[in-house]
Protein backbone atom coordinates (compact mmCIF):
# COMPACT_ATOMS: atom_id res chain seq x y z
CA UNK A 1 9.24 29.91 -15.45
CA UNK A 2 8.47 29.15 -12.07
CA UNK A 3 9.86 31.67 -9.22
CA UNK A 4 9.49 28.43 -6.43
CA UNK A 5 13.41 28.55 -5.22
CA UNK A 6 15.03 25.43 -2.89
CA UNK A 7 18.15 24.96 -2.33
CA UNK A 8 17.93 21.17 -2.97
CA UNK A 9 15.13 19.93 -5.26
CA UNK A 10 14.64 16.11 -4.83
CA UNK A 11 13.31 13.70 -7.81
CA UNK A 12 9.60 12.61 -7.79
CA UNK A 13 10.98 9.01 -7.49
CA UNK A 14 12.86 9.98 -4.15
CA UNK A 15 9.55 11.61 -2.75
CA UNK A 16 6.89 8.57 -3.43
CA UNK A 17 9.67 5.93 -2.35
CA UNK A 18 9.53 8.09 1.26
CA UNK A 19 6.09 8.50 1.14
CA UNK A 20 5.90 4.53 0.38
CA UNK A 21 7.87 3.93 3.57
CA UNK A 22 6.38 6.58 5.89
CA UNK A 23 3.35 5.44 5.41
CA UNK A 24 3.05 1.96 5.61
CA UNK A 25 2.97 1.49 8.98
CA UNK A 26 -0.18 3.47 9.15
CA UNK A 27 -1.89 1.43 6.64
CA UNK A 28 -1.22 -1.63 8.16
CA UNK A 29 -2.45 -0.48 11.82
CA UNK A 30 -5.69 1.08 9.96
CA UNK A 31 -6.85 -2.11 8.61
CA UNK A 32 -6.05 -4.07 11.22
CA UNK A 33 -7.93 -1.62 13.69
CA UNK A 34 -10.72 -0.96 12.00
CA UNK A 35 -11.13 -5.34 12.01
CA UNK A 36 -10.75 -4.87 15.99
CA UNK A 37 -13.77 -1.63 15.95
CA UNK A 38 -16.10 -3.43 13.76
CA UNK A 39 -15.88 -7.09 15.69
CA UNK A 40 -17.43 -5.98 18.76
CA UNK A 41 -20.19 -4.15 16.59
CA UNK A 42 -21.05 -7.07 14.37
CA UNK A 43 -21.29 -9.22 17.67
CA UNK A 44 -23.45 -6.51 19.44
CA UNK A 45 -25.73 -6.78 16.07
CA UNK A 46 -25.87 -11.05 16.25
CA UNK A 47 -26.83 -10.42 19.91
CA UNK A 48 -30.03 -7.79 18.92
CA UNK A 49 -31.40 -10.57 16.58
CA UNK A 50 -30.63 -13.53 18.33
CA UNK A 51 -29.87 -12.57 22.13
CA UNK A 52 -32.24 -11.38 25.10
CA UNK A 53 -32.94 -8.14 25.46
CA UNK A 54 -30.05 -6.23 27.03
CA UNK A 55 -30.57 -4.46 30.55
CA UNK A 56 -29.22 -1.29 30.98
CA UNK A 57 -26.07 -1.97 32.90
CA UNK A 58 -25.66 -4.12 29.55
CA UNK A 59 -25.82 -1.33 27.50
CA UNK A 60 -23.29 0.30 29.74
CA UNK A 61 -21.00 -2.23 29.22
CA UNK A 62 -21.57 -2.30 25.70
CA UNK A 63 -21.31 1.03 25.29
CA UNK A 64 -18.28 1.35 26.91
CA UNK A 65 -16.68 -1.95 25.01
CA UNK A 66 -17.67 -0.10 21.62
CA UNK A 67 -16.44 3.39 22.66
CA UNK A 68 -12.69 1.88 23.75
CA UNK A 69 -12.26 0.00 20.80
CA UNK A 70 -13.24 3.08 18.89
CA UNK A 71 -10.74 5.32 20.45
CA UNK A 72 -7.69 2.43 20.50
CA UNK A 73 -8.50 1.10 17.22
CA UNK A 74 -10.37 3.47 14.83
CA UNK A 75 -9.18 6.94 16.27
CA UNK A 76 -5.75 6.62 17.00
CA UNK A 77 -4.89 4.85 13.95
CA UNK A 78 -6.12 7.21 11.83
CA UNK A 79 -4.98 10.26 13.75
CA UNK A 80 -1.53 8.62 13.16
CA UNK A 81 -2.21 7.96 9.26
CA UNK A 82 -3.79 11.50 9.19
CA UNK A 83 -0.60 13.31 10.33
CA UNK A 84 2.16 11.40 8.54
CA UNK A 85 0.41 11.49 5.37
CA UNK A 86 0.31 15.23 6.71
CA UNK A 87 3.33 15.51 6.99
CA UNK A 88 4.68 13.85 3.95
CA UNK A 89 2.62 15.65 1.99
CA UNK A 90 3.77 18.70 3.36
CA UNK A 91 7.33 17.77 3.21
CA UNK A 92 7.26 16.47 -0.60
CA UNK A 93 5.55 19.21 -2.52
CA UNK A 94 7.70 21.73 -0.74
CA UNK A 95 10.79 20.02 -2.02
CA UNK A 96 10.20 18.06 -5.11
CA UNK A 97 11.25 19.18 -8.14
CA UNK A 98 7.89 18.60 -10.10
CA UNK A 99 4.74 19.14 -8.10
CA UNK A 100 2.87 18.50 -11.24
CA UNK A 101 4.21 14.85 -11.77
CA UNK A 102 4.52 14.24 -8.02
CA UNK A 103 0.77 14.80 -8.12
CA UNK A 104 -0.28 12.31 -10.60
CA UNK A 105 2.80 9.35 -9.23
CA UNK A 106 1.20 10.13 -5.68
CA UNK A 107 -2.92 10.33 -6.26
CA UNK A 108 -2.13 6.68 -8.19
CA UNK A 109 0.34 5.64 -5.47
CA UNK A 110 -3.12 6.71 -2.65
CA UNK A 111 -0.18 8.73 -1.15
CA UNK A 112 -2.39 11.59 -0.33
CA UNK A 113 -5.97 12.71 -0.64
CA UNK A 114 -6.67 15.20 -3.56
CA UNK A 115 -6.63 19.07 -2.21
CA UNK A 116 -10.00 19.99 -1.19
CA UNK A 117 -11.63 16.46 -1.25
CA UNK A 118 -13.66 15.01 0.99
CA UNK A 119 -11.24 12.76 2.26
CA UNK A 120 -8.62 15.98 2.47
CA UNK A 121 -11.23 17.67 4.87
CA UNK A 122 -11.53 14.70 6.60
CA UNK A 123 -8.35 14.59 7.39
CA UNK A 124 -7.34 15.47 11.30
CA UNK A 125 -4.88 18.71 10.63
CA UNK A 126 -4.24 21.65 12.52
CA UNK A 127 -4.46 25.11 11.49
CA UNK A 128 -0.98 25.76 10.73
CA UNK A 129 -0.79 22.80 8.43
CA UNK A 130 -3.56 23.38 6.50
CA UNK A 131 -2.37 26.86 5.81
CA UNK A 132 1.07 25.18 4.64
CA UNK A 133 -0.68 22.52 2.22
CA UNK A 134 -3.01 26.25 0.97
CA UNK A 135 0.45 27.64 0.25
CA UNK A 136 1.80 25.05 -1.72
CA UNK A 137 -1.13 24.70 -3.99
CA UNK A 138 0.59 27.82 -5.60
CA UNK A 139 3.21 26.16 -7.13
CA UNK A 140 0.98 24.39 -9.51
CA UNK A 141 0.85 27.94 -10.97
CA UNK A 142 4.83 27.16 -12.51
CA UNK A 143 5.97 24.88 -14.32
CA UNK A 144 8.00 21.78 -12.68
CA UNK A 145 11.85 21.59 -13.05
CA UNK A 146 13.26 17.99 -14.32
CA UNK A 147 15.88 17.00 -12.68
CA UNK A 148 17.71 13.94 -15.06
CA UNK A 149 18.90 10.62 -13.77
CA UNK A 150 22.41 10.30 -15.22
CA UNK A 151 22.04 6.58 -14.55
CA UNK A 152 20.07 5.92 -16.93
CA UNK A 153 20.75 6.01 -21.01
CA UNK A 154 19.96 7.37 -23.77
CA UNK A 155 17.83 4.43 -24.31
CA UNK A 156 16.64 1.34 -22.73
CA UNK A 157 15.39 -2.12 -23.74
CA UNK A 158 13.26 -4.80 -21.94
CA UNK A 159 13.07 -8.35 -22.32
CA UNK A 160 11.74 -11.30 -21.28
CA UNK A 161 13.03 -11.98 -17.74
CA UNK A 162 14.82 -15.28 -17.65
CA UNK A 163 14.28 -16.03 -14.19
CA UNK A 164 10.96 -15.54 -14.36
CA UNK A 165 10.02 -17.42 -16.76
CA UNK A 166 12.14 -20.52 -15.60
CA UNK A 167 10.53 -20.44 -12.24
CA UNK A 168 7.58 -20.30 -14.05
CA UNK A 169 8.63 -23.35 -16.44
CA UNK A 170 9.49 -25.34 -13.41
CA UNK A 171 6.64 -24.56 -11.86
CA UNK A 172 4.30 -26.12 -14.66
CA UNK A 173 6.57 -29.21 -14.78
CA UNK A 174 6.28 -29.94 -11.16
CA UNK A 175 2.55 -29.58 -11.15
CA UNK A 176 2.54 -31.64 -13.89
CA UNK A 177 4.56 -34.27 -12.16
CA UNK A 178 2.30 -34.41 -9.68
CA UNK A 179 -0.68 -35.54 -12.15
CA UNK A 180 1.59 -37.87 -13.85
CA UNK A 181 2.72 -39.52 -9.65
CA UNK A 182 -1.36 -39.19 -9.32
CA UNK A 183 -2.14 -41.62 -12.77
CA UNK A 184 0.91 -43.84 -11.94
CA UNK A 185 -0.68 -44.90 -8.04
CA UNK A 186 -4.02 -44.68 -9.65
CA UNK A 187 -2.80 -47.99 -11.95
CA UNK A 188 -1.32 -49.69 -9.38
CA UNK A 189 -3.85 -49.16 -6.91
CA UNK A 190 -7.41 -49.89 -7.15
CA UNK A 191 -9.04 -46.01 -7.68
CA UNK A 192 -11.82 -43.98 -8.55
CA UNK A 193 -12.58 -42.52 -12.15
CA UNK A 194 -12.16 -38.91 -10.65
CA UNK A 195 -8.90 -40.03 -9.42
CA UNK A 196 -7.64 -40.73 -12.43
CA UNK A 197 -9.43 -37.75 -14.24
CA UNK A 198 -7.61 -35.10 -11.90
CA UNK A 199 -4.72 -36.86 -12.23
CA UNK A 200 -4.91 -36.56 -15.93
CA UNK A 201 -6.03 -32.72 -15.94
CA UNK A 202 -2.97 -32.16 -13.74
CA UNK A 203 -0.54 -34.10 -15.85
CA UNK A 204 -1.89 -32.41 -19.27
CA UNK A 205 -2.95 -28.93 -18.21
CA UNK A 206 0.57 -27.10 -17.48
CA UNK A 207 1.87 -28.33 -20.73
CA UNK A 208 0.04 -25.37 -22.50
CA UNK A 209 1.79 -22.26 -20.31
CA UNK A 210 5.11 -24.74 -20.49
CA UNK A 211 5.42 -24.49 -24.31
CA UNK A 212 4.10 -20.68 -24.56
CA UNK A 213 6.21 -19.95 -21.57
CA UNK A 214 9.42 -21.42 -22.72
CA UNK A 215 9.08 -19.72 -26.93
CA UNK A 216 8.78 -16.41 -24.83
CA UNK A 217 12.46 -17.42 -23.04
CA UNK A 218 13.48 -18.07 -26.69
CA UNK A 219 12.67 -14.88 -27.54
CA UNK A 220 15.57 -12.58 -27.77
CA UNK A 221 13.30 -9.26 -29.10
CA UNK A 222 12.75 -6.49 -26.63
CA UNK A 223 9.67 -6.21 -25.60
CA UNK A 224 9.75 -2.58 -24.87
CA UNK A 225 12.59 0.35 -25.67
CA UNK A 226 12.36 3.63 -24.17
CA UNK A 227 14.19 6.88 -25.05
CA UNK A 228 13.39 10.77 -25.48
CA UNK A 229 11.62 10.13 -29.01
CA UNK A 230 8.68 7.78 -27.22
CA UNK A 231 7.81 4.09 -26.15
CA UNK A 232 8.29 1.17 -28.29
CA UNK A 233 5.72 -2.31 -28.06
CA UNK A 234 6.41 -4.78 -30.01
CA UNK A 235 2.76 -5.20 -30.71
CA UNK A 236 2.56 -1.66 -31.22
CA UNK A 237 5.87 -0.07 -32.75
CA UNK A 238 7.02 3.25 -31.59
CA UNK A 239 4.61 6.04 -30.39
CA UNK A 240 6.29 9.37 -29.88
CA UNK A 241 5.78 10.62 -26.26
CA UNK A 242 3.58 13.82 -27.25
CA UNK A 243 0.55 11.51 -28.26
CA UNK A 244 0.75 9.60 -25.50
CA UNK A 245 -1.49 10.31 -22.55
CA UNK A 246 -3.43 8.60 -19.82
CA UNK A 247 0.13 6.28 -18.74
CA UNK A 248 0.50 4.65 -15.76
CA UNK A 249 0.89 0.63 -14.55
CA UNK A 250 -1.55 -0.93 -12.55
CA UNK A 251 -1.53 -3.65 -10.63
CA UNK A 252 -4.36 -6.38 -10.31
CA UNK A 253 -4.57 -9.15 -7.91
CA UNK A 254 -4.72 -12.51 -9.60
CA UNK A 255 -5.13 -15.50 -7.33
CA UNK A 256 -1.94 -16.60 -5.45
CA UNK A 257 0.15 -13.23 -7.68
CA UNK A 258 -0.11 -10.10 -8.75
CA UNK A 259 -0.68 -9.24 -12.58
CA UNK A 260 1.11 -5.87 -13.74
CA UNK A 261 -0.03 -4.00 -17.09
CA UNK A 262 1.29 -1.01 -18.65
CA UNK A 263 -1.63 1.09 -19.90
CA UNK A 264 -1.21 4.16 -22.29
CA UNK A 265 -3.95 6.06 -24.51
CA UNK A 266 -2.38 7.37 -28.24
CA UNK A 267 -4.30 8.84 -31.06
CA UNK A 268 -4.10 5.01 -33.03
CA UNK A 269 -5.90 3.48 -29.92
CA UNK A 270 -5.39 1.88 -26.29
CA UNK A 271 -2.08 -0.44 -25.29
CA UNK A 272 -2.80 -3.14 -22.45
CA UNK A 273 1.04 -4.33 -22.17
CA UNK A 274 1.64 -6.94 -19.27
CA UNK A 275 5.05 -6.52 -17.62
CA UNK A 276 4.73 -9.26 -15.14
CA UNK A 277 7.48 -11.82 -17.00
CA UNK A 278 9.27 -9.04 -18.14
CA UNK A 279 12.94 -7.72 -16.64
CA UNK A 280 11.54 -4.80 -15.00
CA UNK A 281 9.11 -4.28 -11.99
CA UNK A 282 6.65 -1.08 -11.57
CA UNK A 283 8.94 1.30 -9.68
CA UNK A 284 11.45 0.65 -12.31
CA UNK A 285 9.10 1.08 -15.15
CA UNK A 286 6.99 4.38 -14.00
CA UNK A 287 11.03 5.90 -13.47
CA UNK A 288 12.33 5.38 -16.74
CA UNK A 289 8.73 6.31 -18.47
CA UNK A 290 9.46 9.82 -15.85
CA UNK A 291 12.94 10.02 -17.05
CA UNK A 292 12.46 9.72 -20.40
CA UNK A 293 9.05 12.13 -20.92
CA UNK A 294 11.07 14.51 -18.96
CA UNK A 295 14.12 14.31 -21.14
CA UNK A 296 11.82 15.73 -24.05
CA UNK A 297 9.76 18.04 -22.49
CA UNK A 298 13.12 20.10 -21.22
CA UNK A 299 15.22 19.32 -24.54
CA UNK A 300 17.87 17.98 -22.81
């Protein structure tokens, strides 16, 4: 029972979607300076190979070029990341109603550097504030308090989204037309073998995802169903919360979109769902598998 008293306790949802917003900004700024620090180093490297040998009011220069950017573009920015993630941080674990899950949402989420990490040395904090992120490391002692989402049901079905898969649909088709437009100027038009082989590739190839896409919008099966009991797959039935372990949804960068799979270990083996077409998105998804894990482990 844990003795950590609030007056308000947020959800772990409420914290990551803050940290998500505080620290964007600082991201963004962090790659793009460290682009603006590394340019003038790569082009002080080309001139050492290639270039005559500097004089020393060069190196001055040089030197003083590198230093600036340094300051304005690696420095700053991550003085700036360093103390918001600080402060988040600081901010959510003191408030949140389960440090535990908070922990493992935000380390996947790159919200925040483990405790005691490299990267959690490295970062610039003062005194005071290290002391405060020492102090909350104690409430990993207790165990979290679940706070329910009254929003959400007693259970919960996905499908196929609809819209998704008709933009997708479309999509095909229109590449396709552009094969067929490609083989119909090809006949009337004196052209080249490749021409008319492209052409032909892009006419034929969408037709495959078209017909697999469009038997998936036939379907009218969830594809997943949560509750308190566990997760349902339709590849994989139900598996009762208690054996699952190792859950989370990942996303991987797939050309011109971005892929998401739902990953979970269980006693019977390893499920690789992909939740990309279906009516759900990750925020949604990691909630409702929060919610409903929580609903069991407090019996409510």
């Amino acid at each position: 029972m844990s003795t950590y008293q609030k007056s308000e306790l947020i959800s772990v949802d409420e914290a990551v979607a803050k940290g998500r917003s505080m620290l964007l900004l600082p991201r963004i700024l962090m790659i793009a300076g460290l682009f603006f620090f590394l340019f003038p180093i790569a082009l002080l490297i080309m001139a050492l190979i290639d270039g005559p040998a500097f004089t020393k009011n060069s190196w001055l220069v040089v030197g003083g070029i590198i230093l600036l950017t340094f300051v304005l573009f690696f420095y700053l920015p991550f003085l700036y990341w360093s103390k918001r993630t600080t402060a988040w941080k600081l901010w959510a674990f003191d408030h949140v109603d389960d440090v535990h899950e908070l922990k493992i949402v935000a380390l996947q989420a790159h919200l925040f550097p483990l405790y005691g990490s490299a990267m959690d040395q490295l970062q610039i904090q003062s005194t005071k504030e290290r002391e405060q992120w020492a102090k909350l490391q104690e409430r990993f002692q207790f165990r979290g308090n679940f706070i329910d989402d009254s929003s959400i049901p007693a259970e919960t079905n996905i499908y196929f989204s609809k819209l998704e898969l008709s933009l997708n649909i479309l999509l095909g088709l229109f590449i396709s037309s552009i094969g067929i437009t490609a083989l119909y100027l090809s006949s009337i038009k004196a052209s080249t073998i490749w021409v008319k082989l492209i052409g032909f590739a892009f006419a034929l190839a969408p037709w495959y995802m078209i017909i697999a896409t469009f038997k998936n919008l036939l379907n009218r099966k969830p594809q997943l169903t949560l509750n308190k009991t566990g997760l349902y797959t339709w590849d994989n039935g139900l598996v009762p919360w208690d054996v699952i372990y190792d859950i989370e949804v990942t996303a991987t960068q797939r050309r011109n979109f971005i892929k998401y799979t739902l990953h979970f270990k269980y006693p019977g083996g390893i499920v690789n769902k992909e939740i990309t077409e279906l009516d759900t998105n990750r925020n949604k998804l990691e909630r409702l598998i929060r919610v409903y894990r929580g609903r069991l482990n407090s019996g409510s």
